[in-house]
Structure formats: structure tokens, C-alpha cells
C-alpha atoms as a PDB file:
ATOM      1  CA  UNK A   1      80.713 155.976-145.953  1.00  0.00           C
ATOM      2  CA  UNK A   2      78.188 153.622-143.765  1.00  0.00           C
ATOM      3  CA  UNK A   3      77.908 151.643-146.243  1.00  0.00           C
ATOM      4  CA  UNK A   4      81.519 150.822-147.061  1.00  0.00           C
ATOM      5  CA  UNK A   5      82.330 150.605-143.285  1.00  0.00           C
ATOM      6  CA  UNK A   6      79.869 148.714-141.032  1.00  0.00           C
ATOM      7  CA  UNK A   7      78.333 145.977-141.791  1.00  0.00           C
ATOM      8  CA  UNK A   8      74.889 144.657-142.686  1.00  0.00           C
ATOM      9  CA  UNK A   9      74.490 142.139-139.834  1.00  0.00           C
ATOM     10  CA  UNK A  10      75.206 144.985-137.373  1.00  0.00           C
ATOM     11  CA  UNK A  11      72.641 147.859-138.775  1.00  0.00           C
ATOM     12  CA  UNK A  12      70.246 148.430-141.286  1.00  0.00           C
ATOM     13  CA  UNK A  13      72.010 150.333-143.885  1.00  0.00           C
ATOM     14  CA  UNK A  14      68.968 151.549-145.315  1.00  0.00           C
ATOM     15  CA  UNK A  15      67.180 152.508-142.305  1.00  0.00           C
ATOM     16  CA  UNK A  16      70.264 154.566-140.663  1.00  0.00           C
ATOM     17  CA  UNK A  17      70.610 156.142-144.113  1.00  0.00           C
ATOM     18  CA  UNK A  18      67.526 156.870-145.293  1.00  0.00           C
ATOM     19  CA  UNK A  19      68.037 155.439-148.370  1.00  0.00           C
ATOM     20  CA  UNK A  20      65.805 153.903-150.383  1.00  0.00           C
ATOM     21  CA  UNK A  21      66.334 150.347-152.387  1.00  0.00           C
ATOM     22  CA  UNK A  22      64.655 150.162-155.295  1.00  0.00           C
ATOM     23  CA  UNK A  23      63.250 146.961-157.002  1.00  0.00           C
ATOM     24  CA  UNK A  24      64.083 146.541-160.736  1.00  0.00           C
ATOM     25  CA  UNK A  25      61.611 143.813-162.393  1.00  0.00           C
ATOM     26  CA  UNK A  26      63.273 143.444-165.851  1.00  0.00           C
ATOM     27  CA  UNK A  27      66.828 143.370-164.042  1.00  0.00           C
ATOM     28  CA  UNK A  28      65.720 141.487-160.913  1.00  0.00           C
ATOM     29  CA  UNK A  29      67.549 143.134-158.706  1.00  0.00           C
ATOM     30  CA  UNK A  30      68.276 146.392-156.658  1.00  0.00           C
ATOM     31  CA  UNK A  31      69.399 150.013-156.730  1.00  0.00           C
ATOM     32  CA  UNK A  32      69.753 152.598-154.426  1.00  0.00           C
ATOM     33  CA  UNK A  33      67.011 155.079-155.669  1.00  0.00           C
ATOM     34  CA  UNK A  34      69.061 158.434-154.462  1.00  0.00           C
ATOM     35  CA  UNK A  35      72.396 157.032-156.859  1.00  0.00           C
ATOM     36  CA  UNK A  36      73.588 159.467-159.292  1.00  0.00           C
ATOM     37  CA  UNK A  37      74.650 156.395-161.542  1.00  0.00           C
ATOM     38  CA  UNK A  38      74.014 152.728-161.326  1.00  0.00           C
ATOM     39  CA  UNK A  39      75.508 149.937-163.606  1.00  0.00           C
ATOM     40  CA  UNK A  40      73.678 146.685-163.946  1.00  0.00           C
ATOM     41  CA  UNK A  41      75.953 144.101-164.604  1.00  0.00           C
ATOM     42  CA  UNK A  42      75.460 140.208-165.180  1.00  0.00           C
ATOM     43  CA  UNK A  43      78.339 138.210-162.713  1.00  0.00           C
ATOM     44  CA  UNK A  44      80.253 136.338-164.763  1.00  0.00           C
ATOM     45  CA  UNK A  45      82.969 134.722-161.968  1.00  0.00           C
ATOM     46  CA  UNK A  46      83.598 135.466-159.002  1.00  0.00           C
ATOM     47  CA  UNK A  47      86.607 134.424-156.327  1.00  0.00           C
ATOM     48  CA  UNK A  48      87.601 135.110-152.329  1.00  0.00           C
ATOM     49  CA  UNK A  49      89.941 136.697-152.303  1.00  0.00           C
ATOM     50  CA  UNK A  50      93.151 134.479-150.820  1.00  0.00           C
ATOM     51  CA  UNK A  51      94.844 135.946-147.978  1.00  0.00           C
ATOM     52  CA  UNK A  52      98.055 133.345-147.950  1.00  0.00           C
ATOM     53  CA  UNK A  53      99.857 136.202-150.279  1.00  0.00           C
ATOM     54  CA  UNK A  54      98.637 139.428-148.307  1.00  0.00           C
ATOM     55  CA  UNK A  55     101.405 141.404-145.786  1.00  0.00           C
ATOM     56  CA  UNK A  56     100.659 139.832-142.598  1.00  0.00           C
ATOM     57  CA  UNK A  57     100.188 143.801-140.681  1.00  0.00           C
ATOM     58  CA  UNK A  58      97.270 144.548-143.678  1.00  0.00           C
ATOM     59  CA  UNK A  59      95.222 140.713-142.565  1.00  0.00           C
ATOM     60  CA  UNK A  60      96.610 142.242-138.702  1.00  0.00           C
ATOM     61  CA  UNK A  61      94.238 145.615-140.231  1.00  0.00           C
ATOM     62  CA  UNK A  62      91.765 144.966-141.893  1.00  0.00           C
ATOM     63  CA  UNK A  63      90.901 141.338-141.697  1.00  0.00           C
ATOM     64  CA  UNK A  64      91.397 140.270-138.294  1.00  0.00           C
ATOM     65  CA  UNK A  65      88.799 137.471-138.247  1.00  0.00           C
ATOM     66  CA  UNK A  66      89.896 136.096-141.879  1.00  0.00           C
ATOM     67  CA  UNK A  67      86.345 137.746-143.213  1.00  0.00           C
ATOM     68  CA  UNK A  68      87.686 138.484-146.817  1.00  0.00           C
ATOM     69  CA  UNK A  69      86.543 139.884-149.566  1.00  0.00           C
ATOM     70  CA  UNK A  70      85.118 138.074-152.972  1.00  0.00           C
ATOM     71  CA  UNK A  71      85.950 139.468-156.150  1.00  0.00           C
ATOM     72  CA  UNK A  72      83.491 139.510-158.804  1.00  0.00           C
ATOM     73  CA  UNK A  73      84.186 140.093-162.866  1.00  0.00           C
ATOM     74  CA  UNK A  74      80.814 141.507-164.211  1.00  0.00           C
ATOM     75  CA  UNK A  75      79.812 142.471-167.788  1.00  0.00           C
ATOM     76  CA  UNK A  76      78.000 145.810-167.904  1.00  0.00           C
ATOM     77  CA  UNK A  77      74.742 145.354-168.872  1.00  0.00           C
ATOM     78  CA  UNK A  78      73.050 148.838-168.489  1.00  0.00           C
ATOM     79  CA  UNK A  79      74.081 152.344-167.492  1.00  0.00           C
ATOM     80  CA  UNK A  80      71.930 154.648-165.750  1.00  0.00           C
ATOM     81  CA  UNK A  81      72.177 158.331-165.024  1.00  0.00           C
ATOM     82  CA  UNK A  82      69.888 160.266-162.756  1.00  0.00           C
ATOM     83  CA  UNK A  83      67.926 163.341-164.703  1.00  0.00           C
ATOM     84  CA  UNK A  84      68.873 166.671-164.016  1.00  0.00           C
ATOM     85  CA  UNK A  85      66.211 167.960-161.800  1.00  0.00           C
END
């Protein structure tokens, strides 16, 4: 829910969590070690969002200082699944 909700300029997600990123060479990226599942995925385009078409009370709501969001279309590129401990 912290992670969703505030934002990373504010707080250290990681740090107020105490969740752990973890590096992946071959992937060059990151992963939250505690996740259940993670998808790798390779960005293939990506887009803000526009906000000229949105109900003016929802940019009122939830984007107040025009901050939108970016949408990104990904290919899958790996699955993983945590082990059963």
C-alpha cells in the first residue's frame, strides 16, 4: 500500500518497508526480493497519459498538480515464482 500511495521523493520506500531490492545482472534491473511473483518485461512504448479527455472532478482527485501517469506496453520476458518454503 506505501508503495502505491506516497511517493519516492517524499520517503524511502525501501527503508520504511523493509524491503529489500534486489539486483538482477542478466536482466539489469530490480526486484523486490520478498515478491511472491515478478515479471521481467522488455518496454516496448510507452505514453503520458493525456488528461484533456479525463472528468474534470477525477484530475480535481487524483491529479491536482497535472503529475500523470505514463503508460507502458511491455513484452514479458520472464516469470518468476517464489519457492515454497
Amino acid at each position: 500500500a506505501l508503495f502505491g500511495s506516497k511517493s519516492g521523493r517524499d520517503i524511502n520506500k525501501f527503508e520504511a518497508t523493509g524491503l529489500h531490492p534486489t539486483f538482477d545482472v542478466d536482466y539489469n534491473g530490480y526486484y523486490v526480493a520478498e515478491s511472491d511473483y515478478v515479471l521481467k518485461m522488455k518496454k516496448l512504448y510507452s505514453v503520458d497519459l493525456p488528461y484533456e479527455n479525463l472528468p474534470k472532478e477525477l484530475i480535481e482527485r487524483y491529479y491536482p498538480t497535472n503529475d500523470m501517469h505514463t503508460m507502458y506496453v511491455c513484452e514479458i520476458i520472464q516469470y518468476l515464482v517464489k519457492e515454497e518454503e
